[in-house]
Each structure stands twice: as C-alpha cells, then as structure tokens.
Protein backbone atom coordinates (compact mmCIF):
# COMPACT_ATOMS: atom_id res chain seq x y z
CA UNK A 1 0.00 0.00 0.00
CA UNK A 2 2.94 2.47 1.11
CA UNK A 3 4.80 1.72 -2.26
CA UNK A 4 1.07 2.38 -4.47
CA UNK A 5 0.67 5.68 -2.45
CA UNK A 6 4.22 6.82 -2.89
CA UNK A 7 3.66 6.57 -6.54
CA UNK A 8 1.37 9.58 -6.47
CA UNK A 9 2.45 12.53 -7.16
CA UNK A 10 2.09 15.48 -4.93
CA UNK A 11 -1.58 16.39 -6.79
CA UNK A 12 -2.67 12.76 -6.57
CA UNK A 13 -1.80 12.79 -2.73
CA UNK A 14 -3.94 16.08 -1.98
CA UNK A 15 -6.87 14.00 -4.05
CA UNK A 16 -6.22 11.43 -1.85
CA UNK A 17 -6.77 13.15 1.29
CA UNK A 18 -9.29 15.25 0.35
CA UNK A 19 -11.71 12.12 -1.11
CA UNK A 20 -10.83 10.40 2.35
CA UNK A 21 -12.26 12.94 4.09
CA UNK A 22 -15.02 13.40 2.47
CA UNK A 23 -16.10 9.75 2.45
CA UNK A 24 -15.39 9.79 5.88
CA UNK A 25 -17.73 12.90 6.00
CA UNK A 26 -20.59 11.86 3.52
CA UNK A 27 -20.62 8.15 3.46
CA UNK A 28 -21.62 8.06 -0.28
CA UNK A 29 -19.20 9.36 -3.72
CA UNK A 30 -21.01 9.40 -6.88
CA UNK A 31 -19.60 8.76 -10.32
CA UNK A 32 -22.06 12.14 -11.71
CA UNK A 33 -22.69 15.22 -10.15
CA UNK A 34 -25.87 17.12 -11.44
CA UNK A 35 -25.56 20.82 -12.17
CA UNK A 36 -28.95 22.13 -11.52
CA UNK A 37 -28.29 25.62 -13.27
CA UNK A 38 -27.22 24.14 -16.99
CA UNK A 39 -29.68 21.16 -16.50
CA UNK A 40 -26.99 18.18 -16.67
CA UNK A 41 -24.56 15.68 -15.12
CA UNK A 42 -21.59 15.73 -15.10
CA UNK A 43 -18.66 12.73 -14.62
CA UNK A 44 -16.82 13.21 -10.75
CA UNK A 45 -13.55 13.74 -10.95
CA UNK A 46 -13.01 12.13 -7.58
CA UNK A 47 -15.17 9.23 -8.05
CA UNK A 48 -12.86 8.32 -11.18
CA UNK A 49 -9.94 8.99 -9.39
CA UNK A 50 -10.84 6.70 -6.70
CA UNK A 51 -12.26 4.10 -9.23
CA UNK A 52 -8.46 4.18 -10.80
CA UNK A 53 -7.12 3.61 -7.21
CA UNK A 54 -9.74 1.50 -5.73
CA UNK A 55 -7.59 -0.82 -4.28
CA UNK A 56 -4.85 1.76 -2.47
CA UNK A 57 -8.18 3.50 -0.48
CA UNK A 58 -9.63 -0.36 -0.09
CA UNK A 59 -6.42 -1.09 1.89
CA UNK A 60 -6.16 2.47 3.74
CA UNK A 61 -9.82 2.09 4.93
CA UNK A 62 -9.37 -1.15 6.18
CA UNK A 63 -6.33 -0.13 8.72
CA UNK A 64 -8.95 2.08 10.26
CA UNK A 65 -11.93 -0.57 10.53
CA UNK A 66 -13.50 0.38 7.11
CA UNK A 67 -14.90 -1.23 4.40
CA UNK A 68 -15.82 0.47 1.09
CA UNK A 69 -17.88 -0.62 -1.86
CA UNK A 70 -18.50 0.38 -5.84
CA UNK A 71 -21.45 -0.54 -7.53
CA UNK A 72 -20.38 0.36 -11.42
CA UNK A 73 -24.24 0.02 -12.59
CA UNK A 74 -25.19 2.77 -10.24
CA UNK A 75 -22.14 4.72 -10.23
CA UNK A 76 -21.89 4.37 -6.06
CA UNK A 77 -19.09 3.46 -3.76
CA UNK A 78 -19.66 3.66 -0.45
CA UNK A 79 -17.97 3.55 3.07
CA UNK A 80 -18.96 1.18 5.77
CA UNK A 81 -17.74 1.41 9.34
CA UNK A 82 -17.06 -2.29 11.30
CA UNK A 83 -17.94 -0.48 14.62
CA UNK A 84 -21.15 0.54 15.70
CA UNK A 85 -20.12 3.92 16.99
CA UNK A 86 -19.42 5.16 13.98
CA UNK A 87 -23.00 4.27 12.57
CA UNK A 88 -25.20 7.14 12.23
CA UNK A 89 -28.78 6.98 14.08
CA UNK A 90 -31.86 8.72 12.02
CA UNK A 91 -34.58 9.76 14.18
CA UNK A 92 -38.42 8.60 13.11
CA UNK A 93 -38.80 11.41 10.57
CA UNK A 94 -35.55 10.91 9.05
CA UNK A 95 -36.03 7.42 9.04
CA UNK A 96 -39.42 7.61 6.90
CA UNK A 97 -38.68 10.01 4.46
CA UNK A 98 -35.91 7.61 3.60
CA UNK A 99 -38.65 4.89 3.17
CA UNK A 100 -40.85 7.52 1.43
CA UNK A 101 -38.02 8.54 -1.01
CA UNK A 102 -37.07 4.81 -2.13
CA UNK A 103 -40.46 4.06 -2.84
CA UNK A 104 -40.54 7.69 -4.85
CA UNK A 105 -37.79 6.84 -6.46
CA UNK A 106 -38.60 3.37 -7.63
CA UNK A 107 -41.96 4.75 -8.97
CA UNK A 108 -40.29 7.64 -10.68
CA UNK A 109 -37.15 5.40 -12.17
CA UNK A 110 -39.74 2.80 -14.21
CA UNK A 111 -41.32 6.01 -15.86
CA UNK A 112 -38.44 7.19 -17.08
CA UNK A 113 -36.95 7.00 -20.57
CA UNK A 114 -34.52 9.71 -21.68
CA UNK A 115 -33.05 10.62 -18.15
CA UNK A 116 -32.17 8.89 -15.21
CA UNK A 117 -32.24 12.19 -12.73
CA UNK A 118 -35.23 11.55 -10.31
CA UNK A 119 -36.84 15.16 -8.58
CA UNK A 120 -39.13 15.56 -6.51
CA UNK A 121 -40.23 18.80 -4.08
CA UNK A 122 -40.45 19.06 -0.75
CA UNK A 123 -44.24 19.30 -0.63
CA UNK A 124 -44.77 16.15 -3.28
CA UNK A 125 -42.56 13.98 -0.41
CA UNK A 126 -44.78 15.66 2.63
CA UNK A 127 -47.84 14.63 0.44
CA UNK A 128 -46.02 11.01 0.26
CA UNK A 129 -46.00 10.69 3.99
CA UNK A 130 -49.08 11.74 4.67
CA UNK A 131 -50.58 9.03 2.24
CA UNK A 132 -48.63 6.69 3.64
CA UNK A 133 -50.57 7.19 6.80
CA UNK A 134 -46.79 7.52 7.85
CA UNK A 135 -47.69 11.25 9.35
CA UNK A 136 -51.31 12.13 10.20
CA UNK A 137 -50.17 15.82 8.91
CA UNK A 138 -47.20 17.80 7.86
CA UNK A 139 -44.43 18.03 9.93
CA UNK A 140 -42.79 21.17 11.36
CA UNK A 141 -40.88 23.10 9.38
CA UNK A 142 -37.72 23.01 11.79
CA UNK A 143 -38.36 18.99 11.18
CA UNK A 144 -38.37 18.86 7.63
CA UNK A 145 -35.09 21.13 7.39
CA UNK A 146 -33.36 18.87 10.43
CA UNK A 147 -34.20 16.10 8.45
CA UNK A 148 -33.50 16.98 4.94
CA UNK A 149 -30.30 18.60 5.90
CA UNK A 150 -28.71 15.47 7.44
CA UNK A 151 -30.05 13.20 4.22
CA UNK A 152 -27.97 15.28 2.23
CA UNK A 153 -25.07 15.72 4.64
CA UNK A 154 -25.12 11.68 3.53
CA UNK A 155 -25.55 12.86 -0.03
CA UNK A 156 -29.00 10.62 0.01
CA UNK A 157 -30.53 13.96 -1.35
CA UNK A 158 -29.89 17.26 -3.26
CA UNK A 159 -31.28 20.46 -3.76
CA UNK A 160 -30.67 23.32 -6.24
CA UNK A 161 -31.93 26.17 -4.10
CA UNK A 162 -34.28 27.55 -1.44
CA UNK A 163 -34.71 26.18 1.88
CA UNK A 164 -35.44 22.69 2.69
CA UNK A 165 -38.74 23.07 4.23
CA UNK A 166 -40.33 25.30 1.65
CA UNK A 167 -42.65 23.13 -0.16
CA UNK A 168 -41.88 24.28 -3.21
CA UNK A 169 -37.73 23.45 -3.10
CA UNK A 170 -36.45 20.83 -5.74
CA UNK A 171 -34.79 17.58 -4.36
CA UNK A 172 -32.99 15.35 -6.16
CA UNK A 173 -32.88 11.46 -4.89
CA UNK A 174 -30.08 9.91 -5.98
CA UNK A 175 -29.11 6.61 -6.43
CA UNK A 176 -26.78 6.53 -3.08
CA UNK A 177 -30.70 5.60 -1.86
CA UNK A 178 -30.59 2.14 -3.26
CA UNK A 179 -27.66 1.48 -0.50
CA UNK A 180 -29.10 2.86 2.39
CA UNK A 181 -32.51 1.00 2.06
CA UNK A 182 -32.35 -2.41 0.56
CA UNK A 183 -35.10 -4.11 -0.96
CA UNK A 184 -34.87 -6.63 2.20
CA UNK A 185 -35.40 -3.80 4.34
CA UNK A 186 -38.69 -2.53 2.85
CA UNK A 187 -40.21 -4.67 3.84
CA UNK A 188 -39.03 -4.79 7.54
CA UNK A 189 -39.45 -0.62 7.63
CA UNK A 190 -43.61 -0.87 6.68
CA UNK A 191 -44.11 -0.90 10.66
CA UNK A 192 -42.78 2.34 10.96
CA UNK A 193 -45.44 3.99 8.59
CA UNK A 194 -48.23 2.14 11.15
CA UNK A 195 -50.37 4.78 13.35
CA UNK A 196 -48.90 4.74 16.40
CA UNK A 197 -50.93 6.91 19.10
CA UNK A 198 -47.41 7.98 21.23
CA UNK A 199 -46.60 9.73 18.42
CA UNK A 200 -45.57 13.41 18.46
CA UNK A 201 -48.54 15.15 16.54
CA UNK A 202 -46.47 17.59 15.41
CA UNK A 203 -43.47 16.15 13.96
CA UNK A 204 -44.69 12.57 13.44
CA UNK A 205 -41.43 11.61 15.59
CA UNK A 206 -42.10 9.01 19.22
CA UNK A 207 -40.08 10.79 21.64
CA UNK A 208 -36.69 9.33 22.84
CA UNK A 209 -36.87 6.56 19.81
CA UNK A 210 -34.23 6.38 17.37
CA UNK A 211 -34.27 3.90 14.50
CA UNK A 212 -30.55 2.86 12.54
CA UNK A 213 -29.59 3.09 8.91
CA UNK A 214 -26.47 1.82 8.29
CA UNK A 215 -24.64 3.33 6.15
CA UNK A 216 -23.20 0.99 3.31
C-alpha cells in the first residue's frame, strides 16, 4: 500500500486526502454530479480517481476498521464502518422520508426513458407521507429542514436552491438511496409507517426513539 501511495504525485496525494475525508464525512461518492443551473450531469472527478485507485483506499480504509464498496451500474461506492459507533442513528422522521423517497424513487425510475435524474419537491414527499398514513399531517418546518439537511449531509438527497422546508424546493434522490434502504429492508421498515398513538402530533417523531440506517 505504502509503495502504491508513494507513486502519487504530490496532486494525486492532496486528491487522496481530500476524497478520504469526504467519504469519511458523507458516506456516499457518486460517479455524476448534477448541475442544476445548466440542467446536466456531469462525470466526478473524484469518483474516477478513486475508481483508478480503488484498491490503495480499499487497503487504507481497512487499517482504520473500514470497508468500502462500488457498484459500477449505479455509479456508487460507499464507506462502511465495522464499529457501531461510527453508525449514524436517524430519528423517526428521518427514518421515513428515507422509506418515502425509495419508494418515490422506484416509482419515478420505471417512468423514465430519456433521463435517469429523479426530482421531486419538498411538498410532493410531505404529500407522500401523509398518504402513507406515515404522518397524520405535515411536519414542522424546523423537522423537515433537520431532516432533509442530514439526508444530504449523507448525499442521500440534493437540492438546487431555497430552503429545505419550503414546499416548493427541488430535491434530487439519488441513487446513493438504493444502499441505504435495501429491498430486504422494505419490507421490515412498513411498521414504521403504522399509526402509532405515542406519536408526536407535530413532527410525526415518538419521543426518545431512534431507529438505525447503516450506512453501506
């Protein structure tokens, strides 16, 4: 590993620190970045640098207890931690808008032809909890932006502009969602959509409960 990394040059070395980081950071790297002004994607540098290096990070992970992943049909590698403390806990609301956007995205993915980009708004996934009878009505604002901030500090989610909670603000689900909820887990997550009468009946959330995603 120390010979592979001494081959870098000085550049390649910054790269490698700097996409370290920020898998350490985000959890998720993603071969296309979308710009939202001009309309397209566009290839990630650092995903392709990593992708030419795989092996070097595989090894430099592991020292430290991690274990990363690429998926080449999705354009995904991810980070995995072998410790629990390093495992990131989603409360309730986070944890069903997760649900809420892997069904969305399923949907939205078999309907599409030309582009593979799936958007939504922040009102159209309210409107997708409360049908879900996973919310008997819309959550605070201060909830939706807690939670839609940390799903894209994971880079689960996007947004072009305008704040999270406004129902009006474009999200982008991208394909990093496929790894956080499997198709196993589905399944296994329909309890949490269930009425549940200790619920908070204004953010949806049952006080002290906190529900894992593991980050893969």
């Amino acid at each position: 590993m120390l010979q592979d990394y001494e081959k870098l040059s000085l550049t390649e070395k910054e790269s490698f620190a700097r996409i370290v980081n920020q898998l350490l950071a985000h959890t998720f790297l993603l071969v296309e970045e979308y710009d939202f002004r001009e309309g397209i994607s566009r290839v990630n540098k650092d995903y392709l640098f990593m992708e030419r290096n795989f092996e070097l990070f595989r090894e430099y992970f592991a020292l430290a207890g991690f274990a990363i992943s690429r998926d080449s049909n999705y354009g995904v590698i991810s980070l995995m931690s072998r410790f629990d403390g390093m495992r990131v806990r989603f409360d309730k609301l986070a944890t069903i808008m997760v649900y809420a956007l892997r069904l969305i995205y399923e949907e939205e993915r078999e309907k599409l032809t030309l582009t593979k980009e799936v958007f939504l708004t922040t009102g159209d996934l309210v409107h997708k909890l409360i049908s879900l009878g996973a919310v008997k009505k819309k959550p605070s604002n201060q909830a939706i932006h807690t939670a839609l901030r940390m799903l894209a500090q994971f880079r689960i989610i996007d947004k072009f502009e305008g704040l999270w909670e406004d129902a009006g603000t474009r999200i982008m689900i991208l394909p990093s969602i496929l790894f956080v909820v499997s198709s196993e887990q589905i399944s296994n997550m329909e309890k949490l959509i269930e009425p549940d009468e200790n619920a908070d009946a204004e953010t949806g959330e049952i006080p002290g409960e906190e529900r894992l995603l593991e980050e893969e």
